[in-house]
N, C-alpha and C. Protein backbone atom coordinates (compact mmCIF):
# COMPACT_ATOMS: atom_id res chain seq x y z
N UNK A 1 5.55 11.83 25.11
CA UNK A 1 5.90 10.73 24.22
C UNK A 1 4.81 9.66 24.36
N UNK A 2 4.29 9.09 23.51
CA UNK A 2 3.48 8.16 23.46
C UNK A 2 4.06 6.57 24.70
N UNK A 3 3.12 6.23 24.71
CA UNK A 3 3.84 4.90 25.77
C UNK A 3 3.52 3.82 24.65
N UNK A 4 4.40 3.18 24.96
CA UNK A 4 4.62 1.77 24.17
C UNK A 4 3.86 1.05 24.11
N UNK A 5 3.53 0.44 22.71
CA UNK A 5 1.97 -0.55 22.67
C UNK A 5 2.11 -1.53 23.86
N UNK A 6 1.49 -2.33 24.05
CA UNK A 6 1.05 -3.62 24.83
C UNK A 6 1.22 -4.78 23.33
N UNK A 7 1.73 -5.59 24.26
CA UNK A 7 1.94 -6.95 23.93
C UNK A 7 1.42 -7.51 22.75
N UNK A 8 0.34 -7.04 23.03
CA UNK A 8 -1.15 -7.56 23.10
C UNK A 8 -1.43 -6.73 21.58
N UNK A 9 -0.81 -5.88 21.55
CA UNK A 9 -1.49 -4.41 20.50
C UNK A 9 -0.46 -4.73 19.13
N UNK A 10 -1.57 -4.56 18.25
CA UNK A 10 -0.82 -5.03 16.80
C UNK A 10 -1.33 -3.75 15.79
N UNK A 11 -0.23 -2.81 15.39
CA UNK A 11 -0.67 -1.73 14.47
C UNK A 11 0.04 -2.00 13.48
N UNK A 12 -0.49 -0.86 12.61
CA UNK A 12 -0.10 -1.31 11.48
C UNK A 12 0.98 -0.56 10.89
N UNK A 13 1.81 -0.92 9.65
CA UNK A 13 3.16 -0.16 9.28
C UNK A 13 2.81 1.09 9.15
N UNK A 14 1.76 1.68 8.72
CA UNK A 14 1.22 3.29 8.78
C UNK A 14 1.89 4.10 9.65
N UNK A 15 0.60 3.13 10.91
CA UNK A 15 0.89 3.90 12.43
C UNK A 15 2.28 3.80 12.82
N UNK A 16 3.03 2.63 12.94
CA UNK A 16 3.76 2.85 13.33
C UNK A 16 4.68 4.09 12.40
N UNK A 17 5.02 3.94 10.99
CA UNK A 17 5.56 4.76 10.39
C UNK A 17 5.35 5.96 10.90
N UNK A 18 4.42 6.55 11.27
CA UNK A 18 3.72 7.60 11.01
C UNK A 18 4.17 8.23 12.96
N UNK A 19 4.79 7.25 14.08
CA UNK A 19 5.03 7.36 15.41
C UNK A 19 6.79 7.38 14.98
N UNK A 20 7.55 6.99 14.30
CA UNK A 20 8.94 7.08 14.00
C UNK A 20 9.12 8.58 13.22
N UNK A 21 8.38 8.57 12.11
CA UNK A 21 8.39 10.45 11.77
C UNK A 21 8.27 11.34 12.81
N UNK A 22 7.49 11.37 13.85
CA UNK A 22 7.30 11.82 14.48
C UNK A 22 8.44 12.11 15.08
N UNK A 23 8.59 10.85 16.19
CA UNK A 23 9.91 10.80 16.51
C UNK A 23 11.37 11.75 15.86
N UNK A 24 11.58 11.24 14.66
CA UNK A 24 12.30 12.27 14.18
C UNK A 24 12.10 13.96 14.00
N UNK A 25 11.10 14.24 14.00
CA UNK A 25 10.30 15.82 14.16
C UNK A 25 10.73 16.29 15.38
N UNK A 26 10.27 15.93 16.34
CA UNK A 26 10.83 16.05 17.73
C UNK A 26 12.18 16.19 18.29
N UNK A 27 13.14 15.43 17.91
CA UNK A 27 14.51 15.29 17.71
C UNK A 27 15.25 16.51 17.35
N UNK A 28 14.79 16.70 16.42
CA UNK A 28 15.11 17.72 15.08
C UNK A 28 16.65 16.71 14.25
N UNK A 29 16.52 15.76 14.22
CA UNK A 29 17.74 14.97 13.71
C UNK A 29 18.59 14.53 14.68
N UNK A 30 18.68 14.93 15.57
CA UNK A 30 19.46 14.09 17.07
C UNK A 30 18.81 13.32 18.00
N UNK A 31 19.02 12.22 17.32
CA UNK A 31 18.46 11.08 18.74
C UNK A 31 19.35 11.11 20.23
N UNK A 32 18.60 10.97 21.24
CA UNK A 32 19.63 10.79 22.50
C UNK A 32 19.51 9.22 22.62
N UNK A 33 20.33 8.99 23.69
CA UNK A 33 20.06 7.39 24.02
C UNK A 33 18.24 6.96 24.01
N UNK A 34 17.82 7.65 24.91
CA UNK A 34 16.70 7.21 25.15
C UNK A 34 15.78 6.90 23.77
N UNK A 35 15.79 8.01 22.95
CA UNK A 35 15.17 8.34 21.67
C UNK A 35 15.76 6.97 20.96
N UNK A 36 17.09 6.55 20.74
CA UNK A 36 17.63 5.83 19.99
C UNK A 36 17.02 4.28 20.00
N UNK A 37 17.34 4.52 21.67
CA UNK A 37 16.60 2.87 21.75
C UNK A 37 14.51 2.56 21.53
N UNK A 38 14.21 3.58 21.91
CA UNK A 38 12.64 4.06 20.96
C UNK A 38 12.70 3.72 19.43
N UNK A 39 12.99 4.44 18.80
CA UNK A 39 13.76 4.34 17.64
C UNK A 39 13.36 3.08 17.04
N UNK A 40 15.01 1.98 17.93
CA UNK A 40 15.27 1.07 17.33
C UNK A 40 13.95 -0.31 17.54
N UNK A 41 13.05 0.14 19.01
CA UNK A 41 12.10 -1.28 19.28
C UNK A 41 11.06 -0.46 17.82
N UNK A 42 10.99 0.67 17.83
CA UNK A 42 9.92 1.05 16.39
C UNK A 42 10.22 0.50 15.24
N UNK A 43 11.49 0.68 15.08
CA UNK A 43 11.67 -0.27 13.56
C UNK A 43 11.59 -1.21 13.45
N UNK A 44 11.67 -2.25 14.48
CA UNK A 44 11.34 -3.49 14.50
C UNK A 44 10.17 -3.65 14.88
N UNK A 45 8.88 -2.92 15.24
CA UNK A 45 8.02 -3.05 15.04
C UNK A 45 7.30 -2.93 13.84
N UNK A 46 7.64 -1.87 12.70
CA UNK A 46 7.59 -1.73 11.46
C UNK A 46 7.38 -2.64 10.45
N UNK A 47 8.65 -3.52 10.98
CA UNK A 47 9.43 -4.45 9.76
C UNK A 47 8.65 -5.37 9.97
N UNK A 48 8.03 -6.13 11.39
CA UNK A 48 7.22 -7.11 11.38
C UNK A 48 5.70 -6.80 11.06
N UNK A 49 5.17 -5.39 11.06
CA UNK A 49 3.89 -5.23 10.63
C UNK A 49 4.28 -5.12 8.99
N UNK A 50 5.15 -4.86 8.27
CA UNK A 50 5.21 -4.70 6.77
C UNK A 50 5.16 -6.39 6.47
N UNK A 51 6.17 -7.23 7.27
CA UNK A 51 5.76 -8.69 6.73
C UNK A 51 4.52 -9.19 7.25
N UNK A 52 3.99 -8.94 8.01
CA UNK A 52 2.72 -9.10 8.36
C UNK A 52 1.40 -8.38 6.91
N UNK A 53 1.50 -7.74 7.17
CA UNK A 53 0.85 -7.03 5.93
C UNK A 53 1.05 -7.33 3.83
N UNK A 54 2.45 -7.52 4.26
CA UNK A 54 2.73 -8.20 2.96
C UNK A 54 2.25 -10.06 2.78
N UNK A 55 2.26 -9.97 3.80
CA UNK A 55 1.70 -12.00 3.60
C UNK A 55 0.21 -12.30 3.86
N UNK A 56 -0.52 -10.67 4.27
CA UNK A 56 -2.32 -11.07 4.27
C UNK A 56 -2.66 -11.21 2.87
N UNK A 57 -2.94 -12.24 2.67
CA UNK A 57 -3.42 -12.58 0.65
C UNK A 57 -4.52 -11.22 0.36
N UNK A 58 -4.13 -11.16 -0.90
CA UNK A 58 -4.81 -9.76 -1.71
C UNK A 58 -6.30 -10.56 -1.72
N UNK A 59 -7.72 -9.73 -2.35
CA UNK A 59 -8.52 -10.08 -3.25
C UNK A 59 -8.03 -10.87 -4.69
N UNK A 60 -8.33 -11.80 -5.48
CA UNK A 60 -7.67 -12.42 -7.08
C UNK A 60 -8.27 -10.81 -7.85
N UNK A 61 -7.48 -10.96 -8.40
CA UNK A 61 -7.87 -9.74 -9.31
C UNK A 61 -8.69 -10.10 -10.37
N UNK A 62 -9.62 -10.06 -11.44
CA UNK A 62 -10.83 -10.24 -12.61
C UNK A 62 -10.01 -10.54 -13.49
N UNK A 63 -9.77 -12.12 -14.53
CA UNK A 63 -9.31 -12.08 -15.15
C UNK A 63 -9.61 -11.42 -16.47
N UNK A 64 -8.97 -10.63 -17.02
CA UNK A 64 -9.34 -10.30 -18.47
C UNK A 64 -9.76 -10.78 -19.48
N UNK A 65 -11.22 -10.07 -19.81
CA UNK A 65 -12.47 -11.14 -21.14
C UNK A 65 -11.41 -11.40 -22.19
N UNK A 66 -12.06 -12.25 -22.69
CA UNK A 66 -11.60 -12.76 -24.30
C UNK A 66 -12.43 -11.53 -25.25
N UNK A 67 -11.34 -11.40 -26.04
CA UNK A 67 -11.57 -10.33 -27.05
C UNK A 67 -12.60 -11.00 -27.95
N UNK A 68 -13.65 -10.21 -28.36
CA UNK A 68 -14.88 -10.78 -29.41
C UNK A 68 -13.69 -11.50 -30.69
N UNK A 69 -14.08 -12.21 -31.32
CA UNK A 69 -13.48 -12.59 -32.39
C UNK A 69 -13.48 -11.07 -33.71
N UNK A 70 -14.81 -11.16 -33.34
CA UNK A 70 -15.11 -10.11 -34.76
C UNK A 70 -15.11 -8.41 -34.54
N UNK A 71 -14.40 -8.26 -33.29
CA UNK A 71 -13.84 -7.28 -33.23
C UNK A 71 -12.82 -6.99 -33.63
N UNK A 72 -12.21 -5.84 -34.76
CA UNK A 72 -10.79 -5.93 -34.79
C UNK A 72 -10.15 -5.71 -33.95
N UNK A 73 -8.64 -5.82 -33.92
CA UNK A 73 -7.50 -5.18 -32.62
C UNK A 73 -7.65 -3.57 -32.70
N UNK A 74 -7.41 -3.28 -31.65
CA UNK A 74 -7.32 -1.32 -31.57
C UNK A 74 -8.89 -0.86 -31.61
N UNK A 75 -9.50 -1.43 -31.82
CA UNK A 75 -10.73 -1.23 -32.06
C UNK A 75 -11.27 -0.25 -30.56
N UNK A 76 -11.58 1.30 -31.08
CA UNK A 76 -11.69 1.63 -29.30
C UNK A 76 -12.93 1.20 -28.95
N UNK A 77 -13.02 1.48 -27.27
CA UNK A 77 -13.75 0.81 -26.58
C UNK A 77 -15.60 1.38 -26.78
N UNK A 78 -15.71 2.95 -27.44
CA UNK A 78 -16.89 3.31 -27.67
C UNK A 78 -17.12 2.43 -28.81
N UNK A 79 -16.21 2.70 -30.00
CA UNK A 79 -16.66 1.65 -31.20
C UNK A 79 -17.47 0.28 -31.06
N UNK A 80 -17.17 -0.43 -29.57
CA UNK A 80 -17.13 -1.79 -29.69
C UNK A 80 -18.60 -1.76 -28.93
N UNK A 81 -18.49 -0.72 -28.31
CA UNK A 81 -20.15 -0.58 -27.46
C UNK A 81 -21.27 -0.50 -28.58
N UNK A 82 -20.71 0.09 -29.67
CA UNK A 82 -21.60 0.92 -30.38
C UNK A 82 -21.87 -0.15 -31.06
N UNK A 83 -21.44 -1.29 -30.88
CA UNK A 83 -21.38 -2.37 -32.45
C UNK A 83 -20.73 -1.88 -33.55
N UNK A 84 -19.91 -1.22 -33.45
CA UNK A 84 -18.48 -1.12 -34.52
C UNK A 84 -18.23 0.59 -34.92
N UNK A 85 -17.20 0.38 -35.92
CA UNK A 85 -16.71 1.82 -35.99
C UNK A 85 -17.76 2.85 -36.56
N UNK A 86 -17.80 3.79 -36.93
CA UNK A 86 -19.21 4.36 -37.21
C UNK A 86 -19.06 4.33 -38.82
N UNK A 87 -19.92 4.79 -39.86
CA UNK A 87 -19.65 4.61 -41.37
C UNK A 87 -19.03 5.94 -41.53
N UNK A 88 -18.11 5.68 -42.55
CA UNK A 88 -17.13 7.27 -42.97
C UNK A 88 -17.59 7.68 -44.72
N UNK A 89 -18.71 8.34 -44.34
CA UNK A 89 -18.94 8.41 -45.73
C UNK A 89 -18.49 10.10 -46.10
C-alpha cells in the first residue's frame, strides 16, 4: 500500500483519484476497517485538491473579432479568406 503523503505534499485530484481506484481494485468492493479509514482521509484529500484546483484562475480566453461589416452572415470561413463567395456563372 502506498504510505501516506507528508504534510508537506500537495497532489493533485488526478493522483489522488487515480490512488482511491486503486484502492477499490484491490478490495475487490470490500473495504475492511483499515481500507475504510484510507478511503475516507483520500476523499478528503480529493475534495480539497478539486477546490484547490477549481479556484487556480484559468488563462482569459480571446475575445471574439467583430464580424467585417461587409461580410454577409453565414458567409463560410474559406469564402471570407478568399474575399467573398466565388462567381456562379
Amino acid at each position: 500500500m502506498p504510505t501516506p503523503p507528508e504534510s508537506t505534499d500537495v497532489r493533485s485530484a488526478a493522483v489522488v483519484n487515480e490512488e482511491i481506484r486503486a484502492l477499490w481494485r484491490r478490495a475487490a468492493g470490500r473495504l475492511t476497517t483499515e481500507q475504510r479509514r484510507r478511503y475516507e482521509r483520500l476523499i478528503t484529500e480529493w475534495s480539497a485538491a478539486v477546490a484547490r484546483e477549481s479556484a487556480t484562475p484559468r488563462p482569459a480566453r480571446t475575445p471574439p473579432q467583430p464580424r467585417d461589416p461587409r461580410t454577409p452572415r453565414g458567409a463560410c470561413p474559406e469564402c471570407q479568406a478568399a474575399g467573398g463567395p466565388p462567381d456562379r456563372t
